[in-house]
C-alpha atoms as a PDB file:
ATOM      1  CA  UNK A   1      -3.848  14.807  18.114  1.00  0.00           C
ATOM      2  CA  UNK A   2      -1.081  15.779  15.742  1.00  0.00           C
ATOM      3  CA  UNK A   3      -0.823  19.025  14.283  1.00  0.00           C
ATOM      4  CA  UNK A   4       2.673  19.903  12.373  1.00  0.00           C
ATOM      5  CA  UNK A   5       2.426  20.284   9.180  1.00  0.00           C
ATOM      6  CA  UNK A   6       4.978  16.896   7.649  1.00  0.00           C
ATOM      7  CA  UNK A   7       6.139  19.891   4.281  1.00  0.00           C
ATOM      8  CA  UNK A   8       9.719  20.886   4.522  1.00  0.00           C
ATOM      9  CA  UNK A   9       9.724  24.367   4.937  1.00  0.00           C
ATOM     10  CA  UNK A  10       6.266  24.809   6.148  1.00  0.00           C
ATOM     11  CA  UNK A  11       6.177  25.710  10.394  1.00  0.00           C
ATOM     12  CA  UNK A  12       2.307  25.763  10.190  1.00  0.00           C
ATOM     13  CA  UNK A  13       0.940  24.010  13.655  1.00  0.00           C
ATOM     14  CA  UNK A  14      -2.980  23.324  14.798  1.00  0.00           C
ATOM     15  CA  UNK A  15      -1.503  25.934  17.380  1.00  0.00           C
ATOM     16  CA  UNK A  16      -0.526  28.486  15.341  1.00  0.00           C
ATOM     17  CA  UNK A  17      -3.143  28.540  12.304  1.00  0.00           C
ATOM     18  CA  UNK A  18      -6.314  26.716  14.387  1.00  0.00           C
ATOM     19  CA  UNK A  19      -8.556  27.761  10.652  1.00  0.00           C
ATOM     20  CA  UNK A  20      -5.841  25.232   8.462  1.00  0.00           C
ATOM     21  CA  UNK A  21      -7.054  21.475   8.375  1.00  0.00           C
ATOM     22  CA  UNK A  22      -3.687  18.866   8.602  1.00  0.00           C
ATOM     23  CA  UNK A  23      -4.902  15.643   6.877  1.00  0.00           C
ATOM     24  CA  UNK A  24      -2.963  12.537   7.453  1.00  0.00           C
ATOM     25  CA  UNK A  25      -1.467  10.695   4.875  1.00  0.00           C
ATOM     26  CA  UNK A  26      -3.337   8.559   2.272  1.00  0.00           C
ATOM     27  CA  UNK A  27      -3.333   4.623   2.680  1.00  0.00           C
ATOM     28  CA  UNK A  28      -4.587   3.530  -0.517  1.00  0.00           C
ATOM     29  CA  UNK A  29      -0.736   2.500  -2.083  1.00  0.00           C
ATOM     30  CA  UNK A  30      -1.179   4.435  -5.350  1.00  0.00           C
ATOM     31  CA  UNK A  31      -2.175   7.734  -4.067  1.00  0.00           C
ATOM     32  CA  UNK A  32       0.281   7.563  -1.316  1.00  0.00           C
ATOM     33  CA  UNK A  33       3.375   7.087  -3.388  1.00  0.00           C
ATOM     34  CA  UNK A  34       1.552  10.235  -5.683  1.00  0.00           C
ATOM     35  CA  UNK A  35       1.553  12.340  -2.237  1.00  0.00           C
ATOM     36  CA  UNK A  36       5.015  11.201  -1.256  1.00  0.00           C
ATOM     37  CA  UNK A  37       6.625  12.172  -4.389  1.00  0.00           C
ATOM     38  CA  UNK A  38       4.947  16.024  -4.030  1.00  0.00           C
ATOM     39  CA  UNK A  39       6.004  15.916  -0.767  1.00  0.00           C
ATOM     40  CA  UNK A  40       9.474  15.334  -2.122  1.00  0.00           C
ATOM     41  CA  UNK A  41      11.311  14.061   1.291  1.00  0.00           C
ATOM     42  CA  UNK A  42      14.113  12.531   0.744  1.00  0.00           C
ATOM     43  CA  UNK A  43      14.555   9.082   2.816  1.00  0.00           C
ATOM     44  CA  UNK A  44      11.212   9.882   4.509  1.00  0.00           C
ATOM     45  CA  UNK A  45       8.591   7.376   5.479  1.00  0.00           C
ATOM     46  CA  UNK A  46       5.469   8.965   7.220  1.00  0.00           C
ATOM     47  CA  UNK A  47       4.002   7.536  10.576  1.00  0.00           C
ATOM     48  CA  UNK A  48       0.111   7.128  11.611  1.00  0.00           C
ATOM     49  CA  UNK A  49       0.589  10.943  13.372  1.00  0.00           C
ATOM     50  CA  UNK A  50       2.231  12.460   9.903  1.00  0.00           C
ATOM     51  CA  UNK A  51       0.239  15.575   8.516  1.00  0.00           C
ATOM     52  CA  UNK A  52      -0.116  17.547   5.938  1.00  0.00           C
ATOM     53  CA  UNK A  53      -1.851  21.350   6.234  1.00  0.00           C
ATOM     54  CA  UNK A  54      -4.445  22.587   3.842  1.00  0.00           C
ATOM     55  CA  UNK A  55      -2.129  24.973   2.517  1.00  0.00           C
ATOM     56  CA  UNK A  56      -0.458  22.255   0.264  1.00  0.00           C
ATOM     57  CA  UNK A  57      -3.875  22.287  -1.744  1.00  0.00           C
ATOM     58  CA  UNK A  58      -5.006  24.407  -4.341  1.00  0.00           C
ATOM     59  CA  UNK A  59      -8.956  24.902  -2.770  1.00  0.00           C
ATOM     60  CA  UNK A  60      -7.466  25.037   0.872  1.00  0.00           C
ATOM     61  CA  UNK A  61      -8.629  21.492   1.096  1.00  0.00           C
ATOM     62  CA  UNK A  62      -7.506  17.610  -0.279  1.00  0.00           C
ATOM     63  CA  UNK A  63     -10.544  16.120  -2.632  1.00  0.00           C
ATOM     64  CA  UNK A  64     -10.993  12.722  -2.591  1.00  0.00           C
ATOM     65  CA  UNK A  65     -11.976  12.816  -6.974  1.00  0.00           C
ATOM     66  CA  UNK A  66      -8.952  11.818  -9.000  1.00  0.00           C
ATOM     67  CA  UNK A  67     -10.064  14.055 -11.222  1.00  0.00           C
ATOM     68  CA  UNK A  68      -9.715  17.019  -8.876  1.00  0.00           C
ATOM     69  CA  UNK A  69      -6.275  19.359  -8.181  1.00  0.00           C
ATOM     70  CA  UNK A  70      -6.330  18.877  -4.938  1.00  0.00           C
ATOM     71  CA  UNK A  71      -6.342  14.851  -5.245  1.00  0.00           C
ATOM     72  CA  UNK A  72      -2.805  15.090  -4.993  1.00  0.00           C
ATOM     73  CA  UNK A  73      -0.872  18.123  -2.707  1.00  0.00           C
ATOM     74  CA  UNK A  74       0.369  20.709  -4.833  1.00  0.00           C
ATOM     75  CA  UNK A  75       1.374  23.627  -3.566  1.00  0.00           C
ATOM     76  CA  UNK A  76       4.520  23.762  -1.767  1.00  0.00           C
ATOM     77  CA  UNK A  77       7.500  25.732  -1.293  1.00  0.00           C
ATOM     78  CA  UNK A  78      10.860  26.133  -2.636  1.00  0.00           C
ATOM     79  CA  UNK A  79      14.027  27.167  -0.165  1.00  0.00           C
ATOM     80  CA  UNK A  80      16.757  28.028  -2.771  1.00  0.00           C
ATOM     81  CA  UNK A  81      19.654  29.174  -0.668  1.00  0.00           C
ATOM     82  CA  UNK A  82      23.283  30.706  -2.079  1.00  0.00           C
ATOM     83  CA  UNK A  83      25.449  27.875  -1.062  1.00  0.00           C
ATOM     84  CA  UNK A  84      28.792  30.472  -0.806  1.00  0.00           C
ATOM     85  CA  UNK A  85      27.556  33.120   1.733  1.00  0.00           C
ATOM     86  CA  UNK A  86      30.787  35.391   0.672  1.00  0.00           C
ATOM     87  CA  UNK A  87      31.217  36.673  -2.510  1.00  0.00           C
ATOM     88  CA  UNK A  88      34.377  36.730  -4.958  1.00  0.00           C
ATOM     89  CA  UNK A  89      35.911  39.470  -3.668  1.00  0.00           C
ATOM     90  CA  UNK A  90      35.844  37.310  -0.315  1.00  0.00           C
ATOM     91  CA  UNK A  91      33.692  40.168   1.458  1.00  0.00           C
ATOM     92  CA  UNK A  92      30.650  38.796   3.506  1.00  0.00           C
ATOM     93  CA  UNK A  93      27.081  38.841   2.872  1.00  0.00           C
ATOM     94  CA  UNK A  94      24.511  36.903   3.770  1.00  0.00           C
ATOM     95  CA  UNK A  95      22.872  33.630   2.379  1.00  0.00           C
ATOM     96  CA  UNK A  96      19.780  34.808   0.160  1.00  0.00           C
ATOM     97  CA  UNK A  97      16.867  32.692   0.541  1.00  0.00           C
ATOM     98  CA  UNK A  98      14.034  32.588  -2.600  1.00  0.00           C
ATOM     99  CA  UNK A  99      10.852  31.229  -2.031  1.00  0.00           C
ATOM    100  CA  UNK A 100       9.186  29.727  -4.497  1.00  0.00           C
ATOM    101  CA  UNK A 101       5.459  28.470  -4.328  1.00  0.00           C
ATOM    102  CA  UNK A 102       5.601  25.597  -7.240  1.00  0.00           C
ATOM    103  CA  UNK A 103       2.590  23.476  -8.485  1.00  0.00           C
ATOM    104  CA  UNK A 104       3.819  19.815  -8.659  1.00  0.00           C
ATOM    105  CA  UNK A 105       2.358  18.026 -11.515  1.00  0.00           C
END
């Protein structure tokens, strides 16, 4: 049974966090393309055995009521790295990674 979490960023594994659910992708055409887009993969088409981890959902849980948050995954985050590791002096320091937890809309 699959258990990685399909989120960039996120490492979370049935292994490693046995409380988190992973829910597989919808099928229904119009939700799917909803998910896909929060997903925000670029060139990525899920498979039967793609997952997504509770944490993506604002009750810890997807809801199947369009009317609910967690109809659509919302929470995920953000890698925003410094894409010149040296500064302009030429000196080295490392890349600084912010994470940011956004709500996609």
């Amino acid at each position: 049974m699959p258990g990685i979490c399909c989120a960039v960023g996120c490492d979370n594994s049935r292994q490693r966090n046995p409380g988190l659910q992973f829910v597989s992708i919808p099928k229904d055409v119009d939700r799917r393309n909803k998910w896909l887009a929060a997903i925000r993969r670029d060139h990525w088409q899920p498979t039967s055995n793609s997952r997504l981890c509770s944490q993506h959902f604002v009750s810890g849980r997807k809801n199947d009521n369009p009317m609910s948050p967690d109809y659509i995954p919302s929470l995920f985050a953000l890698e925003m790295a410094n894409p010149d590791p040296y500064t302009d002096s030429g000196s080295s320091e490392s890349v600084i990674e912010e994470i940011r937890i956004i709500r996609v809309i």
